[in-house]
PDB file of N, CA and C in Angstrom:
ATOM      1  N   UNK A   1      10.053 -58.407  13.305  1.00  0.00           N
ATOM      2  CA  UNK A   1       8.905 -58.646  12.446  1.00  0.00           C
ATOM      3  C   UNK A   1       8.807 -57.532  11.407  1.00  0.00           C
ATOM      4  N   UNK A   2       8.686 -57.814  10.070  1.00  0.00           N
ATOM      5  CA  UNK A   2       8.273 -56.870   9.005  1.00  0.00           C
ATOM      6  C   UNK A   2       7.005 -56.459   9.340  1.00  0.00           C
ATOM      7  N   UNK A   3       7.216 -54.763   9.199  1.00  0.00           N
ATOM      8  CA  UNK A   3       5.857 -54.032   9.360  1.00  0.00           C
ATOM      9  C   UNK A   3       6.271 -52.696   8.651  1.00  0.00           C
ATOM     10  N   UNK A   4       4.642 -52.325   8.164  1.00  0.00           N
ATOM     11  CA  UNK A   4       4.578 -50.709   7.888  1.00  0.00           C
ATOM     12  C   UNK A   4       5.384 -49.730   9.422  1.00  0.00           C
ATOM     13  N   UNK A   5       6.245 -49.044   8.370  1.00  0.00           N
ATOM     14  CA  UNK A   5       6.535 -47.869   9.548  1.00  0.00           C
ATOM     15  C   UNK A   5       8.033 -48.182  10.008  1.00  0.00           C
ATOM     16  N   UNK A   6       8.480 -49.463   9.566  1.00  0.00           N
ATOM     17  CA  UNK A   6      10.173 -49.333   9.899  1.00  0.00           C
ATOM     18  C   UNK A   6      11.117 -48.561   8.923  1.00  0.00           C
ATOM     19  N   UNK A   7      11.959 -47.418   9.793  1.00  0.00           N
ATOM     20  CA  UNK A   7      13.156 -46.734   8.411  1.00  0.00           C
ATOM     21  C   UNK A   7      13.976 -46.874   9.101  1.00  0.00           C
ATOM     22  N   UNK A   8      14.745 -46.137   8.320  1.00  0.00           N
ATOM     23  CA  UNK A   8      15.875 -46.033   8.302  1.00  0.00           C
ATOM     24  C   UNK A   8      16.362 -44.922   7.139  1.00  0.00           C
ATOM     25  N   UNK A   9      17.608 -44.384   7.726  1.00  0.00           N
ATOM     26  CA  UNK A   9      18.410 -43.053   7.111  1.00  0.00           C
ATOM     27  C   UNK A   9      19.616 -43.329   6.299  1.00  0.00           C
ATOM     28  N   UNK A  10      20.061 -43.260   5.375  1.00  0.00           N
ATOM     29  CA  UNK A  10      21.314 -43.063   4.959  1.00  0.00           C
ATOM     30  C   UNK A  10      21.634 -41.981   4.956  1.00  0.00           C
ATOM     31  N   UNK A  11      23.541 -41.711   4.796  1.00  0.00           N
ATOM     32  CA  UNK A  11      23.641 -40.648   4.024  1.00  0.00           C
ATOM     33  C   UNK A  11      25.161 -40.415   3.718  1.00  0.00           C
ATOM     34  N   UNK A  12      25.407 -39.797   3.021  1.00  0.00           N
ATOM     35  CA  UNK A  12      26.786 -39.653   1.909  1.00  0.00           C
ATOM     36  C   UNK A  12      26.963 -38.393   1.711  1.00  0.00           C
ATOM     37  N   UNK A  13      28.673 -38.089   2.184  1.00  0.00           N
ATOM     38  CA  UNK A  13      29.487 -36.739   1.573  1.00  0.00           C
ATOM     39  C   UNK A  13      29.751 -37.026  -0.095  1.00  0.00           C
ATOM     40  N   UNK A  14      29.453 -36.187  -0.256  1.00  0.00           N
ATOM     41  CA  UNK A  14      29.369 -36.126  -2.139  1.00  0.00           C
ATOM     42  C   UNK A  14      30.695 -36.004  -2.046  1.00  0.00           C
ATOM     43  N   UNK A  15      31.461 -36.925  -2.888  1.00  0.00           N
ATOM     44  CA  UNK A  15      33.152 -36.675  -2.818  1.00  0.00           C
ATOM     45  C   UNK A  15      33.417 -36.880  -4.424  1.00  0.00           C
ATOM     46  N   UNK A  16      35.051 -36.830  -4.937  1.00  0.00           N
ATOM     47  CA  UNK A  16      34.439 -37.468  -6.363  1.00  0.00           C
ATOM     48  C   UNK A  16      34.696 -38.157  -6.541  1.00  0.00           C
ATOM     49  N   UNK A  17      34.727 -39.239  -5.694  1.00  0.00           N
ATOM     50  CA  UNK A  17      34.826 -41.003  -6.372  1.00  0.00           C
ATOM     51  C   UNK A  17      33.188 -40.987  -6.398  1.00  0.00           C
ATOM     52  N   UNK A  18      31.955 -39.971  -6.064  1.00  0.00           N
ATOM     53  CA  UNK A  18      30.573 -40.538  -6.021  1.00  0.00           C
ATOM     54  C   UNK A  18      29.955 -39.387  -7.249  1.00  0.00           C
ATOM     55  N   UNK A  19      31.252 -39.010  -7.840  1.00  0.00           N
ATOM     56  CA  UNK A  19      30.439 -37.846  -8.742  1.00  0.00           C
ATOM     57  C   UNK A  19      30.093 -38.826 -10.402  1.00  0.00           C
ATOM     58  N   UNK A  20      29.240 -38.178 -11.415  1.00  0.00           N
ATOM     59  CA  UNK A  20      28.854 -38.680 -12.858  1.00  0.00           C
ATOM     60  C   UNK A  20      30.332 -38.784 -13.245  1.00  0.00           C
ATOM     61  N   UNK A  21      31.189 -38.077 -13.340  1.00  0.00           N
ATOM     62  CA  UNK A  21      32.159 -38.220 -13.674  1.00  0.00           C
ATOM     63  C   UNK A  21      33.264 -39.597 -13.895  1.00  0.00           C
ATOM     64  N   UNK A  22      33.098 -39.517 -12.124  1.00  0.00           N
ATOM     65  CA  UNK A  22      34.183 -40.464 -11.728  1.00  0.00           C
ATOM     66  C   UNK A  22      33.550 -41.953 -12.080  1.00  0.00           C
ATOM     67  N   UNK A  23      32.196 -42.661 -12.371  1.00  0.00           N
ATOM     68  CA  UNK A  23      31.606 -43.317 -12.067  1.00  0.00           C
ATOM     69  C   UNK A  23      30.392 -43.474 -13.470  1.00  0.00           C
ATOM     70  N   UNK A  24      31.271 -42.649 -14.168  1.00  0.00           N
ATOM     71  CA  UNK A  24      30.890 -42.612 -16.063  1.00  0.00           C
ATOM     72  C   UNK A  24      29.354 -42.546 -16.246  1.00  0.00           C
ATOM     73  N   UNK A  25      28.083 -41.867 -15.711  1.00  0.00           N
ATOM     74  CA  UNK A  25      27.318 -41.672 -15.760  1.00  0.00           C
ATOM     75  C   UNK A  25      26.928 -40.311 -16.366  1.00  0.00           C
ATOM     76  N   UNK A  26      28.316 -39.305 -16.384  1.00  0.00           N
ATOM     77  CA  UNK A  26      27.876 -37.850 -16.686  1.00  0.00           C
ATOM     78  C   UNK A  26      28.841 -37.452 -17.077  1.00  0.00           C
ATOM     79  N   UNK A  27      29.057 -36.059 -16.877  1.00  0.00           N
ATOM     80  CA  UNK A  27      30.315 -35.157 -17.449  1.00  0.00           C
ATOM     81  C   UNK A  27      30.302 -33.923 -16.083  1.00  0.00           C
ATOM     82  N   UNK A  28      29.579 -34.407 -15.091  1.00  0.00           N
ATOM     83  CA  UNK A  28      30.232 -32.883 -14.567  1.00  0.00           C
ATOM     84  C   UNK A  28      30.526 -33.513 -12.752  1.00  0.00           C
ATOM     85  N   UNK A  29      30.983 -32.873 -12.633  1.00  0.00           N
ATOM     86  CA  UNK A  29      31.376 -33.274 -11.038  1.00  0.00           C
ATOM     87  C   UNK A  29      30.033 -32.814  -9.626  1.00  0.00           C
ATOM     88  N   UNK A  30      29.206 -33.270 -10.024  1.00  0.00           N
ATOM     89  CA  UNK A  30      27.906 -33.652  -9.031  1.00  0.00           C
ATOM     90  C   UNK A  30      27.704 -35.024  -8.707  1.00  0.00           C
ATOM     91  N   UNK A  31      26.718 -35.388  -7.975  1.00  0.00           N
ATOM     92  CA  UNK A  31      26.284 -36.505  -7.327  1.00  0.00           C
ATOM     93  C   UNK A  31      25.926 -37.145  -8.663  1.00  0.00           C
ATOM     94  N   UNK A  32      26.602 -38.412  -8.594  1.00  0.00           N
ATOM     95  CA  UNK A  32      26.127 -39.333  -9.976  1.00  0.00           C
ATOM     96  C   UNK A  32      24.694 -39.811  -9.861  1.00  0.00           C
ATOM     97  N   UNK A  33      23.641 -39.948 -10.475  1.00  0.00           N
ATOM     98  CA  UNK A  33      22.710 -40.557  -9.920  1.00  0.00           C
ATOM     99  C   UNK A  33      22.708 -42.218  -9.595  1.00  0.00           C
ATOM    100  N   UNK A  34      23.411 -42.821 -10.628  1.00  0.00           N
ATOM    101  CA  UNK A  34      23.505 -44.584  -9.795  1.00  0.00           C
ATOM    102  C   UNK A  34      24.187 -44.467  -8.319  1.00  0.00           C
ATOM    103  N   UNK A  35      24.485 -42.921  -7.482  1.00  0.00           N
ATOM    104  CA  UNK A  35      25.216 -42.983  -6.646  1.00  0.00           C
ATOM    105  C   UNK A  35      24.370 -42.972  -5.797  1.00  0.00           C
ATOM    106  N   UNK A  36      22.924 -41.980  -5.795  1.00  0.00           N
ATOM    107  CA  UNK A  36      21.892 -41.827  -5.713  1.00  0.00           C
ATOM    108  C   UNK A  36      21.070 -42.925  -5.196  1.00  0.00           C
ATOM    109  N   UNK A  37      20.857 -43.588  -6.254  1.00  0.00           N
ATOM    110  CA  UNK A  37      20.076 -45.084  -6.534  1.00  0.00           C
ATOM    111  C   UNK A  37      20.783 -45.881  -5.462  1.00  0.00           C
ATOM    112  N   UNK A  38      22.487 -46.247  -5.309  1.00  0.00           N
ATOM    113  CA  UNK A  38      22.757 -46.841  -4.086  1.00  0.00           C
ATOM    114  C   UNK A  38      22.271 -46.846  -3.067  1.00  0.00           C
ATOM    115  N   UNK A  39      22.400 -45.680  -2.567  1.00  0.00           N
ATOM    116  CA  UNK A  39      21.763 -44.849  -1.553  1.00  0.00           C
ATOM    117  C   UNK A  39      20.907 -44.934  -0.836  1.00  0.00           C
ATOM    118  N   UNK A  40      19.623 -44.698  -1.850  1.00  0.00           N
ATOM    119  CA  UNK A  40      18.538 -45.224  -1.418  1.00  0.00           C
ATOM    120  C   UNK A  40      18.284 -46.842  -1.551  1.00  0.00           C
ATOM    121  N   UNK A  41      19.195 -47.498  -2.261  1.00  0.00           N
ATOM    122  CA  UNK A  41      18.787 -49.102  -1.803  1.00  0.00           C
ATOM    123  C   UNK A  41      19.553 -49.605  -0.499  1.00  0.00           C
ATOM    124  N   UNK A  42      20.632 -48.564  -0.097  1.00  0.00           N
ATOM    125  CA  UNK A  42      21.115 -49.046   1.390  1.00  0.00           C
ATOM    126  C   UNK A  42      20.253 -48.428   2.534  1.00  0.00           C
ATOM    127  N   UNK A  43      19.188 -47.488   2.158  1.00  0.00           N
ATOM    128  CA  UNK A  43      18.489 -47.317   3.116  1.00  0.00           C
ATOM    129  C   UNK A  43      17.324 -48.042   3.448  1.00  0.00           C
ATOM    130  N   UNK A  44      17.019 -48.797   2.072  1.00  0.00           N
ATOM    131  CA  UNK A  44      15.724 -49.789   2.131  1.00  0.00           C
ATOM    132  C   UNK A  44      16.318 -50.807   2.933  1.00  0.00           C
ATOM    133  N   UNK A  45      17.741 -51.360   2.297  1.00  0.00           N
ATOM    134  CA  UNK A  45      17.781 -52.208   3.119  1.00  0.00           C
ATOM    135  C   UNK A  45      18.090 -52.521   4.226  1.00  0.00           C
ATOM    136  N   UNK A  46      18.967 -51.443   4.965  1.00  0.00           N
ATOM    137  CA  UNK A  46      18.812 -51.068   6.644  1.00  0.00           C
ATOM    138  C   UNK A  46      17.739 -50.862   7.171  1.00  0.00           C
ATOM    139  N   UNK A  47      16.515 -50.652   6.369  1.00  0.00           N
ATOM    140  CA  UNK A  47      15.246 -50.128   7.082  1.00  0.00           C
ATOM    141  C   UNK A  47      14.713 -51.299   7.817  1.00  0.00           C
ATOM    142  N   UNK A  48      15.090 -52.722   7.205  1.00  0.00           N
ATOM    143  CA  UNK A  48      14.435 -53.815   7.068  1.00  0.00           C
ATOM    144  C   UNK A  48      15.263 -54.769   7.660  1.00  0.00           C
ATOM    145  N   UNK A  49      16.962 -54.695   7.889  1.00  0.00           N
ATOM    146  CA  UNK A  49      17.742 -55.613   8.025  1.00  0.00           C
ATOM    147  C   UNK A  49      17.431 -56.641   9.141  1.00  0.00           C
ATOM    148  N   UNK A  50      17.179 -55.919  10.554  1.00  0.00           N
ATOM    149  CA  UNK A  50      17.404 -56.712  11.586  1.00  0.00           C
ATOM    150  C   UNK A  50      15.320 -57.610  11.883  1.00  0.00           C
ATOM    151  N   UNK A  51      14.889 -57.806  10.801  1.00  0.00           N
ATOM    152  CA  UNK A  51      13.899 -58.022  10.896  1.00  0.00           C
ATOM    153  C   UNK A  51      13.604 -59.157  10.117  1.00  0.00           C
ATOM    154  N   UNK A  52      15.135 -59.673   9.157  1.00  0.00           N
ATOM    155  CA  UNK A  52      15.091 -60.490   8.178  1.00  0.00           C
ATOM    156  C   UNK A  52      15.489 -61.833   8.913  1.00  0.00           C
ATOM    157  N   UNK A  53      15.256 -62.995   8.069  1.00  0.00           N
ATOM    158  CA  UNK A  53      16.107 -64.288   8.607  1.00  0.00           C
ATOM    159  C   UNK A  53      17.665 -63.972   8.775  1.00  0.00           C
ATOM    160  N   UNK A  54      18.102 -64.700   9.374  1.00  0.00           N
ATOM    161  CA  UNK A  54      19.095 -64.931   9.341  1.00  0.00           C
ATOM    162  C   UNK A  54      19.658 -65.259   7.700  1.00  0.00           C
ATOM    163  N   UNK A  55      20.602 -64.604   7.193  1.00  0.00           N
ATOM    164  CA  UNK A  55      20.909 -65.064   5.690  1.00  0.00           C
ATOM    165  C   UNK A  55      20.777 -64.746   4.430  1.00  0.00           C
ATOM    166  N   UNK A  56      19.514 -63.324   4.911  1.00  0.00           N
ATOM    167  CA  UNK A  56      18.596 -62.548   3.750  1.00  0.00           C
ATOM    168  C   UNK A  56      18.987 -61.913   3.894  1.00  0.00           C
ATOM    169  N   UNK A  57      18.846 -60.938   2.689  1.00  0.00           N
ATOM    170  CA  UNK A  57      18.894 -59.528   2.421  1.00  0.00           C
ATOM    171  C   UNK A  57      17.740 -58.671   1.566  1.00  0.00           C
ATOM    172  N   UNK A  58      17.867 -58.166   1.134  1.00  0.00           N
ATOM    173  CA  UNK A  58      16.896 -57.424  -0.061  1.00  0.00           C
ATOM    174  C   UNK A  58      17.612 -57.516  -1.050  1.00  0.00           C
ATOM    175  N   UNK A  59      17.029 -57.361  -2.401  1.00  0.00           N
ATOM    176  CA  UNK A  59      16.575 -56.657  -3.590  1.00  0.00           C
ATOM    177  C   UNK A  59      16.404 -56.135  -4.209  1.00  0.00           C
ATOM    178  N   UNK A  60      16.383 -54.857  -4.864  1.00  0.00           N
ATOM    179  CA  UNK A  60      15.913 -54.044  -5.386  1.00  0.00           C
ATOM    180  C   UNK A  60      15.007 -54.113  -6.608  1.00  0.00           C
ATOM    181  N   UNK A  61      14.166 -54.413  -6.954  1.00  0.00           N
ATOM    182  CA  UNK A  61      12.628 -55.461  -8.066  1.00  0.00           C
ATOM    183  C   UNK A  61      12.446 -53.949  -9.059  1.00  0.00           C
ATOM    184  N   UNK A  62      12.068 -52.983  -8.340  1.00  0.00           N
ATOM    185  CA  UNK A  62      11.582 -51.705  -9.082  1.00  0.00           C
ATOM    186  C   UNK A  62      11.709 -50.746  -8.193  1.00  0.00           C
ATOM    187  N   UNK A  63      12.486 -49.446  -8.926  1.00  0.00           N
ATOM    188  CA  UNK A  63      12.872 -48.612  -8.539  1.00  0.00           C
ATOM    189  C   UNK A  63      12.254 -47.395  -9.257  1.00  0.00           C
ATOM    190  N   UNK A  64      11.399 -46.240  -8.888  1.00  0.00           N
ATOM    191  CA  UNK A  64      10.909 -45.466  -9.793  1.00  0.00           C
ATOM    192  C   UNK A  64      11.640 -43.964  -8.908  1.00  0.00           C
ATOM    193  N   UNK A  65      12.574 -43.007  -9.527  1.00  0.00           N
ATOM    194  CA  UNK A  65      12.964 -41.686  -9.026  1.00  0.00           C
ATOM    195  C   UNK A  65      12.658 -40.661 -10.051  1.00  0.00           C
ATOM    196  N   UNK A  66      13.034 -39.416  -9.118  1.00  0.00           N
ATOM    197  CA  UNK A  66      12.796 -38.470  -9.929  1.00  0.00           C
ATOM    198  C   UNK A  66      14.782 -37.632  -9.404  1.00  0.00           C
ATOM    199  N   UNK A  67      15.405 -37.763 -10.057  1.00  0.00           N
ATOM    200  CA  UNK A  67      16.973 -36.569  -9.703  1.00  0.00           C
ATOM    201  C   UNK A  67      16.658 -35.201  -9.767  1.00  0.00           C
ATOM    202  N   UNK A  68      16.512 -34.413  -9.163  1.00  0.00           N
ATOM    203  CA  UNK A  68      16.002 -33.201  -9.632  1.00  0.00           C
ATOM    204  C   UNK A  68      16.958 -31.544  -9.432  1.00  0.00           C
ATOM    205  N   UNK A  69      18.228 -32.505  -8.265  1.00  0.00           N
ATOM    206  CA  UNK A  69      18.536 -31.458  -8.282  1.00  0.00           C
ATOM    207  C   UNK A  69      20.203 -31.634  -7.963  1.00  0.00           C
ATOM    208  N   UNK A  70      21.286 -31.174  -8.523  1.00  0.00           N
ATOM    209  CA  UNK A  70      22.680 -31.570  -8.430  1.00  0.00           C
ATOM    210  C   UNK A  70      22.808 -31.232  -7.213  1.00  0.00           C
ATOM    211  N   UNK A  71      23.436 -32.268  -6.962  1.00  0.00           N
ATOM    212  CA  UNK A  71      24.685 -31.649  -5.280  1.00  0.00           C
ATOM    213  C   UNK A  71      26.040 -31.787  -5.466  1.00  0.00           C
ATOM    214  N   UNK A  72      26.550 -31.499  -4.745  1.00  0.00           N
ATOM    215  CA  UNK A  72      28.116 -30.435  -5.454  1.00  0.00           C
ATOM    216  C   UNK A  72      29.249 -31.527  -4.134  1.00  0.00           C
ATOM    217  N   UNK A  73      30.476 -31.863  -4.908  1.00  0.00           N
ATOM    218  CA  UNK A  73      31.230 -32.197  -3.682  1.00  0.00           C
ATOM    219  C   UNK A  73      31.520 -31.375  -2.859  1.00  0.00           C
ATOM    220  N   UNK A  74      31.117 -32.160  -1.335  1.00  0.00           N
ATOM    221  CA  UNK A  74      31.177 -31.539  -0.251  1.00  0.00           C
ATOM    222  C   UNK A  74      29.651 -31.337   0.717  1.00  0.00           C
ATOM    223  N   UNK A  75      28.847 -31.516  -0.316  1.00  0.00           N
ATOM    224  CA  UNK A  75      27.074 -31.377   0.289  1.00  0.00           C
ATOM    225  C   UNK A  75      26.448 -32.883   0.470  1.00  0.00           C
ATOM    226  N   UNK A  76      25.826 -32.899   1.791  1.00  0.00           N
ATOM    227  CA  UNK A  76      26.007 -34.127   2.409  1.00  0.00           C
ATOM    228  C   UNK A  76      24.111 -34.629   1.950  1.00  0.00           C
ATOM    229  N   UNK A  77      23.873 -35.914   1.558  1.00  0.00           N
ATOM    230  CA  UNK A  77      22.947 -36.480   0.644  1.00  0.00           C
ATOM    231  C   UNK A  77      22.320 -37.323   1.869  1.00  0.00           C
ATOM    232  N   UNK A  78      21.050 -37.108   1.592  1.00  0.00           N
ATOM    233  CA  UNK A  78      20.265 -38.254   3.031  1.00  0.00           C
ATOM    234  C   UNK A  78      19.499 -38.903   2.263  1.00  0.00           C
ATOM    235  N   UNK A  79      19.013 -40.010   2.260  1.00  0.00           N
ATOM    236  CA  UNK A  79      18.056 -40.894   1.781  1.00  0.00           C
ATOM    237  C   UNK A  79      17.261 -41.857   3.075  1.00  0.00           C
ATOM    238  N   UNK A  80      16.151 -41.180   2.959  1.00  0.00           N
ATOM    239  CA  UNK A  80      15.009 -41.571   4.363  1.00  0.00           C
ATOM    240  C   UNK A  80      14.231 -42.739   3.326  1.00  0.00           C
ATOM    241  N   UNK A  81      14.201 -43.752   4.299  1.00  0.00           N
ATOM    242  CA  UNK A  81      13.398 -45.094   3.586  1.00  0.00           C
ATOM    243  C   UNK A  81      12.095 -45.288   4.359  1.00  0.00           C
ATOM    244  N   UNK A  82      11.550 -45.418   4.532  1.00  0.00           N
ATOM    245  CA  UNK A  82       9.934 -46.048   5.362  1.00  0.00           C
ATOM    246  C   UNK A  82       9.093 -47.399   4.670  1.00  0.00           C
ATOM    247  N   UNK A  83       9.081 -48.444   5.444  1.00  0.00           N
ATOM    248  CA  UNK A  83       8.605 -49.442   4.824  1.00  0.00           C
ATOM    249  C   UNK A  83       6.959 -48.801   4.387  1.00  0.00           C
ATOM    250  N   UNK A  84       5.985 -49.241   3.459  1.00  0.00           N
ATOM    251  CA  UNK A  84       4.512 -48.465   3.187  1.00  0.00           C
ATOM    252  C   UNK A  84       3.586 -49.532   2.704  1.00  0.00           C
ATOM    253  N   UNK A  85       4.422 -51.067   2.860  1.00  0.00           N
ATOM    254  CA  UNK A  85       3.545 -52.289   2.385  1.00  0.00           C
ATOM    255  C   UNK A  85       4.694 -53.639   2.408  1.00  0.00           C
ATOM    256  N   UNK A  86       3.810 -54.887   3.645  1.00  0.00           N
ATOM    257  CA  UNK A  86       4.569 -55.779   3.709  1.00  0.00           C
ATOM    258  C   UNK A  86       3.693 -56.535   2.709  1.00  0.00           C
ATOM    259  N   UNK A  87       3.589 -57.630   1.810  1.00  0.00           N
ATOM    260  CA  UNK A  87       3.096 -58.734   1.517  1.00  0.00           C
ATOM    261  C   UNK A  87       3.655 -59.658   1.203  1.00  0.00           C
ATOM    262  N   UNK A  88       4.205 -60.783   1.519  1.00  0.00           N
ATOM    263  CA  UNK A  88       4.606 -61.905   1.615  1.00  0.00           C
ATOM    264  C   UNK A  88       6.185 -61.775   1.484  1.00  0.00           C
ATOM    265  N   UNK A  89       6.799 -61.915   1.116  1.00  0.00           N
ATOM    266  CA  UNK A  89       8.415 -61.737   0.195  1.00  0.00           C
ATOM    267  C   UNK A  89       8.846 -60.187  -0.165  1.00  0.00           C
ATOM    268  N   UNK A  90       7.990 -59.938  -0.520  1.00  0.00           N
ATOM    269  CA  UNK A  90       7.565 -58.403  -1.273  1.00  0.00           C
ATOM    270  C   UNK A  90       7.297 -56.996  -0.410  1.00  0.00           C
ATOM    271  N   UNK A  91       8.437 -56.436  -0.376  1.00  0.00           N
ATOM    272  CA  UNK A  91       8.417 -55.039   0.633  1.00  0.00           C
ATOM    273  C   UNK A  91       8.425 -53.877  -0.113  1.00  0.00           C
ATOM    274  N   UNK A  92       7.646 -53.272  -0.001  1.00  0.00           N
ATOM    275  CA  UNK A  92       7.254 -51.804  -0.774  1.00  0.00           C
ATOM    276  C   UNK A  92       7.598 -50.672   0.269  1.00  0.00           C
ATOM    277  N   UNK A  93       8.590 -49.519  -0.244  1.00  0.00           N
ATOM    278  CA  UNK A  93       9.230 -48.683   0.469  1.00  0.00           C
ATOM    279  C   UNK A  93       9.288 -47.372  -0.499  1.00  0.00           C
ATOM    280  N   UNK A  94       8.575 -46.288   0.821  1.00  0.00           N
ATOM    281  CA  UNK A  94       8.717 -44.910  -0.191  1.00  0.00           C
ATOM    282  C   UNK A  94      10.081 -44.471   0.368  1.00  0.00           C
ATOM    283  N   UNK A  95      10.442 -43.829  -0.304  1.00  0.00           N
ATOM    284  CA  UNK A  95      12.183 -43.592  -0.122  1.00  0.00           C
ATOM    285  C   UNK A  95      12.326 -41.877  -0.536  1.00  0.00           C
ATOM    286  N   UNK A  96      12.707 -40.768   0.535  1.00  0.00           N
ATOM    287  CA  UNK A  96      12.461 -39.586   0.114  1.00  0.00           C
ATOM    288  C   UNK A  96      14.353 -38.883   0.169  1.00  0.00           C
ATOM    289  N   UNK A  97      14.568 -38.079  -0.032  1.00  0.00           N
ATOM    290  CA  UNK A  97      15.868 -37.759  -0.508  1.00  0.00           C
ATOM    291  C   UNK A  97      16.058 -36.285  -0.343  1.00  0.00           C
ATOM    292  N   UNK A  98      17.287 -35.806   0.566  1.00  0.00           N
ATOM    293  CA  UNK A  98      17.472 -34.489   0.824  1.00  0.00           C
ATOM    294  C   UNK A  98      18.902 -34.218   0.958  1.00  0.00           C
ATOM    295  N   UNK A  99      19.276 -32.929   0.244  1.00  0.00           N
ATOM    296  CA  UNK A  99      20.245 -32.211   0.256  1.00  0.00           C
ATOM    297  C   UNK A  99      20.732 -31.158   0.736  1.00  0.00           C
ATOM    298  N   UNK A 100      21.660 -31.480   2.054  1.00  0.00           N
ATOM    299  CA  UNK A 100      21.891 -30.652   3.077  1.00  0.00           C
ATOM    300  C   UNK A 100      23.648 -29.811   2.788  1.00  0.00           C
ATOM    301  N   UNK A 101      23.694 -28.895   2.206  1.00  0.00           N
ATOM    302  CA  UNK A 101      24.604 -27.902   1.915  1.00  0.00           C
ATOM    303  C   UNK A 101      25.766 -27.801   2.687  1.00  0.00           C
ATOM    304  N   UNK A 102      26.900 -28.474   2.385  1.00  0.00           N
ATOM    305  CA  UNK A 102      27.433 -27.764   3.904  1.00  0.00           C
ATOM    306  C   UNK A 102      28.320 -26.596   3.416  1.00  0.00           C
TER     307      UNK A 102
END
């Protein structure tokens, strides 16, 4: 059943097939942000998967971020999803994002 309070985690070794570079978004070898944006839409939609019909998936409708800070290949990227509003079709998810150094 869809409800407030289901997540789910992603997360990704920054390598450079996922850098601006490789993936024509930038010029320098950091985390691309559409790599970013993936990221967090595979965590929305694991947050939610086993709760769907059979056959569904998600969406992504509107996406609002803030990138704030480069991560370097080799520093491992988490994207925490939490569902924060079911209404009908329509799943609203705050999605928070951390960069763990290795």
């Amino acid at each position: 059943m869809l409800e407030v309070g289901l997540k789910h985690t992603s997360e990704l070794t920054v390598s450079e097939a996922t850098t601006a570079i490789q993936v024509g978004s930038g010029d320098m070898l950091v985390l691309a942000t559409p790599m970013m944006m993936a990221l967090m839409e595979n965590a929305a939609m694991l947050a939610v998967k086993d709760e769907l019909p059979n056959g569904c998936t998600t969406v992504g409708g509107h996406i609002e971020s803030s990138h704030l800070k480069p991560s370097k290949i080799g520093d491992v990227v988490k994207a925490m999803a939490e569902v924060t509003k079911v209404e009908g079709k329509k799943i609203e998810l705050s999605i928070t994002s951390q960069n763990t150094k290795q």
